[in-house]
N, C-alpha and C. Protein backbone atom coordinates (compact mmCIF):
# COMPACT_ATOMS: atom_id res chain seq x y z
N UNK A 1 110.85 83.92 83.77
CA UNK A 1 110.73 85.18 83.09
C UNK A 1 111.44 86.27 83.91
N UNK A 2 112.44 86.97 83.26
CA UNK A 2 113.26 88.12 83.89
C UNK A 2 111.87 89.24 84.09
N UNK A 3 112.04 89.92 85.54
CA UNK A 3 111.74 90.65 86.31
C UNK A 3 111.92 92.55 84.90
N UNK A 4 110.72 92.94 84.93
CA UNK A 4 111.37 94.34 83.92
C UNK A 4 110.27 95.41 84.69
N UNK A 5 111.34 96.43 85.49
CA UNK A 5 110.07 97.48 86.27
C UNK A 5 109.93 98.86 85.36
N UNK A 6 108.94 99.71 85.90
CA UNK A 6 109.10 100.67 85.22
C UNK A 6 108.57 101.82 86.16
N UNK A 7 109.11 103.16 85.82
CA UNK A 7 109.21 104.15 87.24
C UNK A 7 108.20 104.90 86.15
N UNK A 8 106.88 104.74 87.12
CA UNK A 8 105.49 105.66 86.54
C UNK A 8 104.86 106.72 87.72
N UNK A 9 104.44 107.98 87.30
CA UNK A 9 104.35 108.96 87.98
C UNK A 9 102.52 108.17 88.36
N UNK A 10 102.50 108.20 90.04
CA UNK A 10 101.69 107.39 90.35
C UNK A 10 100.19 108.11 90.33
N UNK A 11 100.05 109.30 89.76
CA UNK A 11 98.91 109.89 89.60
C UNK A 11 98.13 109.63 88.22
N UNK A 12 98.80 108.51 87.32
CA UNK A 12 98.12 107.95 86.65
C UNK A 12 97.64 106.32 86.76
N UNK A 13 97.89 106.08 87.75
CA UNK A 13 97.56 104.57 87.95
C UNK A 13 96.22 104.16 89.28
N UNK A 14 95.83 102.93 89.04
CA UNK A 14 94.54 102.93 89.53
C UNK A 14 94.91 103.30 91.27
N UNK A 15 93.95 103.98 92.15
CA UNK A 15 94.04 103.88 93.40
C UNK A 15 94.98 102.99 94.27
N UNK A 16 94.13 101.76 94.00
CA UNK A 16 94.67 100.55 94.56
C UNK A 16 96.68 100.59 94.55
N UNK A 17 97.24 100.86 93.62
CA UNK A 17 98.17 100.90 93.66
C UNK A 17 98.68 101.71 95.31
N UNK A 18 98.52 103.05 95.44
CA UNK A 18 98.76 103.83 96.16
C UNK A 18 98.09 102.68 97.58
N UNK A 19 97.23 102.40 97.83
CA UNK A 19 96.31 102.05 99.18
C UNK A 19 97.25 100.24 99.55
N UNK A 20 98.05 99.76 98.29
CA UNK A 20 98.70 98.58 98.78
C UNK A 20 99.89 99.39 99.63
N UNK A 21 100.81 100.28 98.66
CA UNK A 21 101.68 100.86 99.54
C UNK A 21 101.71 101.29 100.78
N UNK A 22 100.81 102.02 101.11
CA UNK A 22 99.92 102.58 102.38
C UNK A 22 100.23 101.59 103.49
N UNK A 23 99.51 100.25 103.07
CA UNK A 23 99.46 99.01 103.54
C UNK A 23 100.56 98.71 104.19
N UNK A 24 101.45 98.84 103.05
CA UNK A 24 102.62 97.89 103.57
C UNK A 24 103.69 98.68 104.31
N UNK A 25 103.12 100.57 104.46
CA UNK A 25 103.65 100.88 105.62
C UNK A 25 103.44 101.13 106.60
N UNK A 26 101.57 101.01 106.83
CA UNK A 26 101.67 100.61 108.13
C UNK A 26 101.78 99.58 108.77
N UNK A 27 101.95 98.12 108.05
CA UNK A 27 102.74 97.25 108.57
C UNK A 27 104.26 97.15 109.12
N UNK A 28 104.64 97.41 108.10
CA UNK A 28 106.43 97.81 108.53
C UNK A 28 106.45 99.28 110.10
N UNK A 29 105.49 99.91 109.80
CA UNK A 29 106.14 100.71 111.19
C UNK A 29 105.32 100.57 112.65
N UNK A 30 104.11 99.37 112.44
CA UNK A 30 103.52 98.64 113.33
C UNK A 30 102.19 99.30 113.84
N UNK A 31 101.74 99.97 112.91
CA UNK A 31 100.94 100.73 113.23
C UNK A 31 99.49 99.86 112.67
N UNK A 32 100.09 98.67 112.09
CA UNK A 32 98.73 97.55 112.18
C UNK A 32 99.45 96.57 112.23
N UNK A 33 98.61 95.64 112.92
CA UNK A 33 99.06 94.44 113.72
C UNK A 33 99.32 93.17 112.30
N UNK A 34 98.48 93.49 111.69
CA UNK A 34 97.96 92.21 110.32
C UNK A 34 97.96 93.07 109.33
N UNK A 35 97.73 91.99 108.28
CA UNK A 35 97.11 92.48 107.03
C UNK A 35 95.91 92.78 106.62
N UNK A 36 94.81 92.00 107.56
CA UNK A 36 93.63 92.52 107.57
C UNK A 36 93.60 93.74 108.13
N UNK A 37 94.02 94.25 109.43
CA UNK A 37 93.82 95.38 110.00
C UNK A 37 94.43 97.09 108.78
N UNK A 38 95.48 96.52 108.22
CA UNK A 38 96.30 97.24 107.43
C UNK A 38 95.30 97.16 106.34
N UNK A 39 94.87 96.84 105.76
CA UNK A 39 93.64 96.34 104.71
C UNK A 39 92.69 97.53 104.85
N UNK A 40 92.03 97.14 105.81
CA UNK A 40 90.85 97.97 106.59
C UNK A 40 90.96 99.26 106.77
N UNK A 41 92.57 99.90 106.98
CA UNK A 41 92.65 101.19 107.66
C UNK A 41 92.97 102.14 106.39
N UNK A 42 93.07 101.15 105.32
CA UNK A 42 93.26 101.68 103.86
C UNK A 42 91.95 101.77 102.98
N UNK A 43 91.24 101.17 103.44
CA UNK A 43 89.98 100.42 102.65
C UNK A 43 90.53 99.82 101.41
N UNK A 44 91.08 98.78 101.66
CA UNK A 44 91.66 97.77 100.78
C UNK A 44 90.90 96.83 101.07
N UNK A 45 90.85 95.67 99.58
CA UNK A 45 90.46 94.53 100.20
C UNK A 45 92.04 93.47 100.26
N UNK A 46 91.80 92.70 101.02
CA UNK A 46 92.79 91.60 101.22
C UNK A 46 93.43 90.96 100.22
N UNK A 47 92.29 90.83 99.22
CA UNK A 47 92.59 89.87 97.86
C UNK A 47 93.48 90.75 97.02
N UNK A 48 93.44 92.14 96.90
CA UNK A 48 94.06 93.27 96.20
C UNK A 48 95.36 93.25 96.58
N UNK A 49 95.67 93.18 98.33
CA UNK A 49 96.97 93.78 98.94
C UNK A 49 97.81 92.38 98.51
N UNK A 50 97.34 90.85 98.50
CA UNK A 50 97.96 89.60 98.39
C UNK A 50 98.67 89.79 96.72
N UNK A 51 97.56 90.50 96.25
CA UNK A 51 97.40 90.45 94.59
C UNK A 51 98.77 91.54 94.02
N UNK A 52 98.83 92.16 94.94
CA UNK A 52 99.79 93.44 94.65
C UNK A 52 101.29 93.48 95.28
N UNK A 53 101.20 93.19 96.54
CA UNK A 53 102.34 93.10 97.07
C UNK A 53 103.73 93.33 97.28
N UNK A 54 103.85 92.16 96.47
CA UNK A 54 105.07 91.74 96.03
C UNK A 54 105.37 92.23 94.13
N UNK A 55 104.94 93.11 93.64
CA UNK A 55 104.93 93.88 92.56
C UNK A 55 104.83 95.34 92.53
N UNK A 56 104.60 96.10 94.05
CA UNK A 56 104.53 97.75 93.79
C UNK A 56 105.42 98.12 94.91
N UNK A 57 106.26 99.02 94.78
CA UNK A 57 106.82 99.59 95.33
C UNK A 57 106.73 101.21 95.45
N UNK A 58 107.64 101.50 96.62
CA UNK A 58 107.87 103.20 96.92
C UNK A 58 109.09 103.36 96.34
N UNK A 59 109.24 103.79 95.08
CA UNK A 59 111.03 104.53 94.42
C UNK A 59 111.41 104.88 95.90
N UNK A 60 110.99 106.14 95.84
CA UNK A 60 111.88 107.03 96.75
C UNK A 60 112.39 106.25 97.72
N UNK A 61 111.56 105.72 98.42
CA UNK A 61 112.49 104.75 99.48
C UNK A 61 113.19 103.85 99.29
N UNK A 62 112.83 103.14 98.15
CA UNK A 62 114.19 102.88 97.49
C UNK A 62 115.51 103.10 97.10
N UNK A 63 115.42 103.69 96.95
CA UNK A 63 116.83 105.06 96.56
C UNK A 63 117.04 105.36 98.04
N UNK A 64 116.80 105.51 98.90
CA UNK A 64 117.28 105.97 100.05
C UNK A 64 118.03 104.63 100.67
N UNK A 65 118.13 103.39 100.21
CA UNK A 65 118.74 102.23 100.71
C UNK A 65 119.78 102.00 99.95
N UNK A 66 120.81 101.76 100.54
CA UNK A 66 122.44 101.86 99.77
C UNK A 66 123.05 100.65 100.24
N UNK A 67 123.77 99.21 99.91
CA UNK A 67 124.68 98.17 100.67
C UNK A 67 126.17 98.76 100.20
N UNK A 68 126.97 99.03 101.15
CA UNK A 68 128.36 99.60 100.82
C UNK A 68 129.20 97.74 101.35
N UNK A 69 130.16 97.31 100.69
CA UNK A 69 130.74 96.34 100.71
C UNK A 69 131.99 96.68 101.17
N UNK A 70 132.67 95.95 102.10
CA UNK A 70 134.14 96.31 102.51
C UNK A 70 134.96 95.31 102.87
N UNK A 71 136.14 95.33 102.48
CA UNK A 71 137.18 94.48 102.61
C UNK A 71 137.67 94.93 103.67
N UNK A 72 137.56 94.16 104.68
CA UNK A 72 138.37 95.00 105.62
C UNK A 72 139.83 93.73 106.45
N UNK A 73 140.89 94.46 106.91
CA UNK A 73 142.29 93.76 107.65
C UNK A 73 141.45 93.05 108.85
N UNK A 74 142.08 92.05 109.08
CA UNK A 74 141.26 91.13 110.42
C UNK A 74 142.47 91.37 111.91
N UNK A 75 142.01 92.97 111.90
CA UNK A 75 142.43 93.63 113.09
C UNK A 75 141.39 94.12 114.25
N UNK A 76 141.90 93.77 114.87
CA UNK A 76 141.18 94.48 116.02
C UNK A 76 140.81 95.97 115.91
N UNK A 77 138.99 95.96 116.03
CA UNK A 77 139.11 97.36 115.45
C UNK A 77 138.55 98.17 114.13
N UNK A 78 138.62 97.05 113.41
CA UNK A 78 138.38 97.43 112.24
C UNK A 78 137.31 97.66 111.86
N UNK A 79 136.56 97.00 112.16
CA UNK A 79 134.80 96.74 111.89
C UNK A 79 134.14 98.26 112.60
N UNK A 80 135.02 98.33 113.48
CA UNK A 80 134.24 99.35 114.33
C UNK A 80 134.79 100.72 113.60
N UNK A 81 135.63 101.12 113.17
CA UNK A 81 135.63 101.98 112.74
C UNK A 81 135.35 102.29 111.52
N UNK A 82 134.76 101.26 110.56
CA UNK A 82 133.98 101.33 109.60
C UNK A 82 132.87 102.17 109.77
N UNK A 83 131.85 101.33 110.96
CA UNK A 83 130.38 101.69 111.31
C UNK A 83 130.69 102.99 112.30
N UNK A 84 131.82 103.43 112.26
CA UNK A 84 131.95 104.96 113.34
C UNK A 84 131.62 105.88 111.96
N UNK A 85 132.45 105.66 111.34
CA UNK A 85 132.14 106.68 109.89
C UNK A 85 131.10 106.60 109.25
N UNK A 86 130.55 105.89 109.27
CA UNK A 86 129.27 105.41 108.85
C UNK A 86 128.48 106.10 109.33
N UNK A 87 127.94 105.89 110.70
CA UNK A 87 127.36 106.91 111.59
C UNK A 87 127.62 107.76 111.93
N UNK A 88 128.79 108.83 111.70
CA UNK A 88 129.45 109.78 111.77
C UNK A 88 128.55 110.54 110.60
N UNK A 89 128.73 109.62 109.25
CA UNK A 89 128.38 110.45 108.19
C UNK A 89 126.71 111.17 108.41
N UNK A 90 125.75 110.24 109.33
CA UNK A 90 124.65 110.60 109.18
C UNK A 90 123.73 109.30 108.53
N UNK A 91 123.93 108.63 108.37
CA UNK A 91 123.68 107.34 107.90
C UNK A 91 122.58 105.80 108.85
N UNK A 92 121.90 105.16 108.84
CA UNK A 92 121.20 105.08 109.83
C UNK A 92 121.64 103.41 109.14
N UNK A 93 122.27 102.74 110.03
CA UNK A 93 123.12 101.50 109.91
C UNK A 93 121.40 100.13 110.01
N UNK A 94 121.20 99.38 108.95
CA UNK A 94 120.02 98.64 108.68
C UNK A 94 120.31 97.44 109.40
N UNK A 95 121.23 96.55 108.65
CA UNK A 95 121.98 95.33 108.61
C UNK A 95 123.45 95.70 108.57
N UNK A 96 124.24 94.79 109.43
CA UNK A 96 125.38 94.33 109.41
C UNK A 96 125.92 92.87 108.67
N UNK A 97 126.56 92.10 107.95
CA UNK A 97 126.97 90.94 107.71
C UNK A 97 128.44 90.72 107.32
N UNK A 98 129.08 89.93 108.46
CA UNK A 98 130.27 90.11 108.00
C UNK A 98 130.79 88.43 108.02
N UNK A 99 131.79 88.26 107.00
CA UNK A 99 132.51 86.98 106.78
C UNK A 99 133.39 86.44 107.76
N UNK A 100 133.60 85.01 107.97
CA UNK A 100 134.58 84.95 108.57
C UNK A 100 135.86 85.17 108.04
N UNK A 101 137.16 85.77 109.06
CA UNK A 101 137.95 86.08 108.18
C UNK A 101 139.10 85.15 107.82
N UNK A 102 139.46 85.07 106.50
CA UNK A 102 140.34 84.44 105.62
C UNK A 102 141.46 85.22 104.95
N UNK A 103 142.34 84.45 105.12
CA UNK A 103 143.71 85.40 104.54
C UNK A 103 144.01 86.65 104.82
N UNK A 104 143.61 86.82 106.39
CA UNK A 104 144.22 88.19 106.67
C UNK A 104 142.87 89.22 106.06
N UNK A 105 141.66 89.12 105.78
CA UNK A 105 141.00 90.02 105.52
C UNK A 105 139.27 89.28 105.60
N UNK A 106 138.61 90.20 105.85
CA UNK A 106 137.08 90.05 106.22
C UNK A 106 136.51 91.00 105.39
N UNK A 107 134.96 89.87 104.78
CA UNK A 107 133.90 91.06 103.92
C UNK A 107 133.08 91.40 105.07
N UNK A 108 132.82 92.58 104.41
CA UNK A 108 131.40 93.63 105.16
C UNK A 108 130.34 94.03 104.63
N UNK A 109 129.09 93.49 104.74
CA UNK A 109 128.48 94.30 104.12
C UNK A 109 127.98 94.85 104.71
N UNK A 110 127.22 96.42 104.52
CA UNK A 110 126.70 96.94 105.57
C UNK A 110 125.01 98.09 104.95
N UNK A 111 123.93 97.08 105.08
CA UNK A 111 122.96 98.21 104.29
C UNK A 111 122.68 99.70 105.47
N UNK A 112 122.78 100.74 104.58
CA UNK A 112 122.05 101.83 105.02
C UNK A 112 121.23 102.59 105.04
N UNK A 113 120.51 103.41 105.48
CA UNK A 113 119.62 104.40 104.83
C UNK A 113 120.27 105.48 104.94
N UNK A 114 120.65 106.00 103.88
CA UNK A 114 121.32 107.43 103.75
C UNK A 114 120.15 108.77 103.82
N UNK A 115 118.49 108.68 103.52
CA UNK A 115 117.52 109.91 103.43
C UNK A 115 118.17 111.19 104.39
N UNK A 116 119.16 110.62 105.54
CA UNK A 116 119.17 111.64 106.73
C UNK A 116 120.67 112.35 106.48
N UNK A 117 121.11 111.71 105.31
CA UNK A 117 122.84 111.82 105.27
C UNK A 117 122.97 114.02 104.85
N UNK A 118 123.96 114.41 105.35
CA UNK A 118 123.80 115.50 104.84
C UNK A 118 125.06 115.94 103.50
N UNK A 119 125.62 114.45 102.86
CA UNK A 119 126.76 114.37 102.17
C UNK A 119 126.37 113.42 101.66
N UNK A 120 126.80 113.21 99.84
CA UNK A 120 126.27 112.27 99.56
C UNK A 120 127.47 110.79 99.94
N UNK A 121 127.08 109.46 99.27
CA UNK A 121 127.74 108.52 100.40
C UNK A 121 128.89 108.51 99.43
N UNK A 122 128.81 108.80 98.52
CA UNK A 122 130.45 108.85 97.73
C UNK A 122 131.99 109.07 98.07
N UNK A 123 131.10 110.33 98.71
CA UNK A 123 132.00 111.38 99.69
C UNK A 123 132.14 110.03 101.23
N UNK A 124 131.53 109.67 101.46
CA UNK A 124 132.16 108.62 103.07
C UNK A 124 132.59 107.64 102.33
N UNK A 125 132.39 107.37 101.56
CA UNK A 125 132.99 106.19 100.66
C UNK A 125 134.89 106.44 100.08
N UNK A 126 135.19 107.62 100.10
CA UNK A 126 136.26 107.62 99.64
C UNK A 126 136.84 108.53 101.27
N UNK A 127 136.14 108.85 102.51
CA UNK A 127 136.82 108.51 103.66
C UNK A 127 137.12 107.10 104.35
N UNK A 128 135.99 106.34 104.05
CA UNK A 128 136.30 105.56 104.72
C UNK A 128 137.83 104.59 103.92
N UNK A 129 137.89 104.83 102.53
CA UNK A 129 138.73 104.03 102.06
C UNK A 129 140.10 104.50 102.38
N UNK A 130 139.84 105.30 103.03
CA UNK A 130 141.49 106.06 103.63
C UNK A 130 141.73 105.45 104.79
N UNK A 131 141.45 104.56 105.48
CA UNK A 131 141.23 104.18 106.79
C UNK A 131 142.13 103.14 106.43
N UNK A 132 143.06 103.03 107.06
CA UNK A 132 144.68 102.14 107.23
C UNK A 132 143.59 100.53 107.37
N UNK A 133 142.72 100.15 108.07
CA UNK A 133 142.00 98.29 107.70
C UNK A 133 141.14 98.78 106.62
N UNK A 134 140.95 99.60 106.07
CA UNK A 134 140.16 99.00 104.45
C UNK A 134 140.81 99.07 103.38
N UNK A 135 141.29 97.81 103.25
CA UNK A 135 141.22 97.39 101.98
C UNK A 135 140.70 97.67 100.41
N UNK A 136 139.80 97.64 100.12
CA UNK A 136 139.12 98.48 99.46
C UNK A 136 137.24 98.65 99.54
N UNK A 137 136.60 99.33 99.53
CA UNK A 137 135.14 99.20 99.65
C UNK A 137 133.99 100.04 98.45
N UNK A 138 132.74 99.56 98.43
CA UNK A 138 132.23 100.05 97.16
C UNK A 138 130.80 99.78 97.48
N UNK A 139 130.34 100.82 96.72
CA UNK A 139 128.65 100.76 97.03
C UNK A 139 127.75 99.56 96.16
N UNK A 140 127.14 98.81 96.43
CA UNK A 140 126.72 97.48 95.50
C UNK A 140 125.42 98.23 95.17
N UNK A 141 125.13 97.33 93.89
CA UNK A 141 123.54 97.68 93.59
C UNK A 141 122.60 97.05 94.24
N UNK A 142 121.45 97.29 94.97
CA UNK A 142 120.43 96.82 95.17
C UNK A 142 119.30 96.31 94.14
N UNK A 143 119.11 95.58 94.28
CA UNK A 143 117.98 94.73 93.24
C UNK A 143 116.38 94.71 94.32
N UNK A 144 115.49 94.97 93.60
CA UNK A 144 114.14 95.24 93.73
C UNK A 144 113.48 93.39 93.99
């Protein structure tokens, strides 16, 4: 069965919704060790956060995660001045993954969090494509 979300203003939905999220960020920024502890500091129960999980999300932070894709020349160099502009722009570099290179050219992908960017990434997107090793590059969609 295809996956179908829907973006609901969260002041109509039960608690629990809000107290899984909670959860799952103070896990991610380590501010609980487990899921029980993360559970507890929410007053969640366990069976709720297992039950929910992997079905609720934070939009906004969503939207703040961008994968920009790049073709780049298999020069010395190149890679790095991708991720200079990148971080130049304001951009807070997640993951790196890059191909081995074939025919004179290498993929890049590179996820970011743009929340801190003070330009949107469109705008570094059509600097960085001025850059004598890129080839061409483009922002991919993220899937939930």
């Amino acid at each position: 069965m295809e996956k179908k979300y829907l973006i609901v203003d969260q002041a109509i939905l039960p608690e629990v919704f809000a107290k899984v999220l909670r959860a799952k960020e103070l896990l991610a920024s380590g501010a609980a060790k487990n899921v029980s502890a993360a559970a507890k500091m929410v007053d969640l129960s366990r069976s709720a956060f297992y039950k929910y999980k992997d079905s609720v999300f934070d939009f906004e932070n969503a939207k703040s995660i961008v994968t920009v894709k790049a073709v780049l020349l298999d020069e010395t160099g190149a890679l790095q001045a991708l991720l200079s502009e990148l971080s130049a722009s304001g951009a807070s570099i997640v993951t790196i993954n890059q191909s081995a290179p074939e025919n004179g050219t290498a993929v890049v992908s590179v996820t970011l969090r743009t929340d801190s960017m003070p330009m949107p990434i469109d705008d570094v997107l059509l600097s960085i494509q001025n850059q004598r090793t890129v080839v061409s590059v483009r922002r991919t969609v993220k899937e939930m």
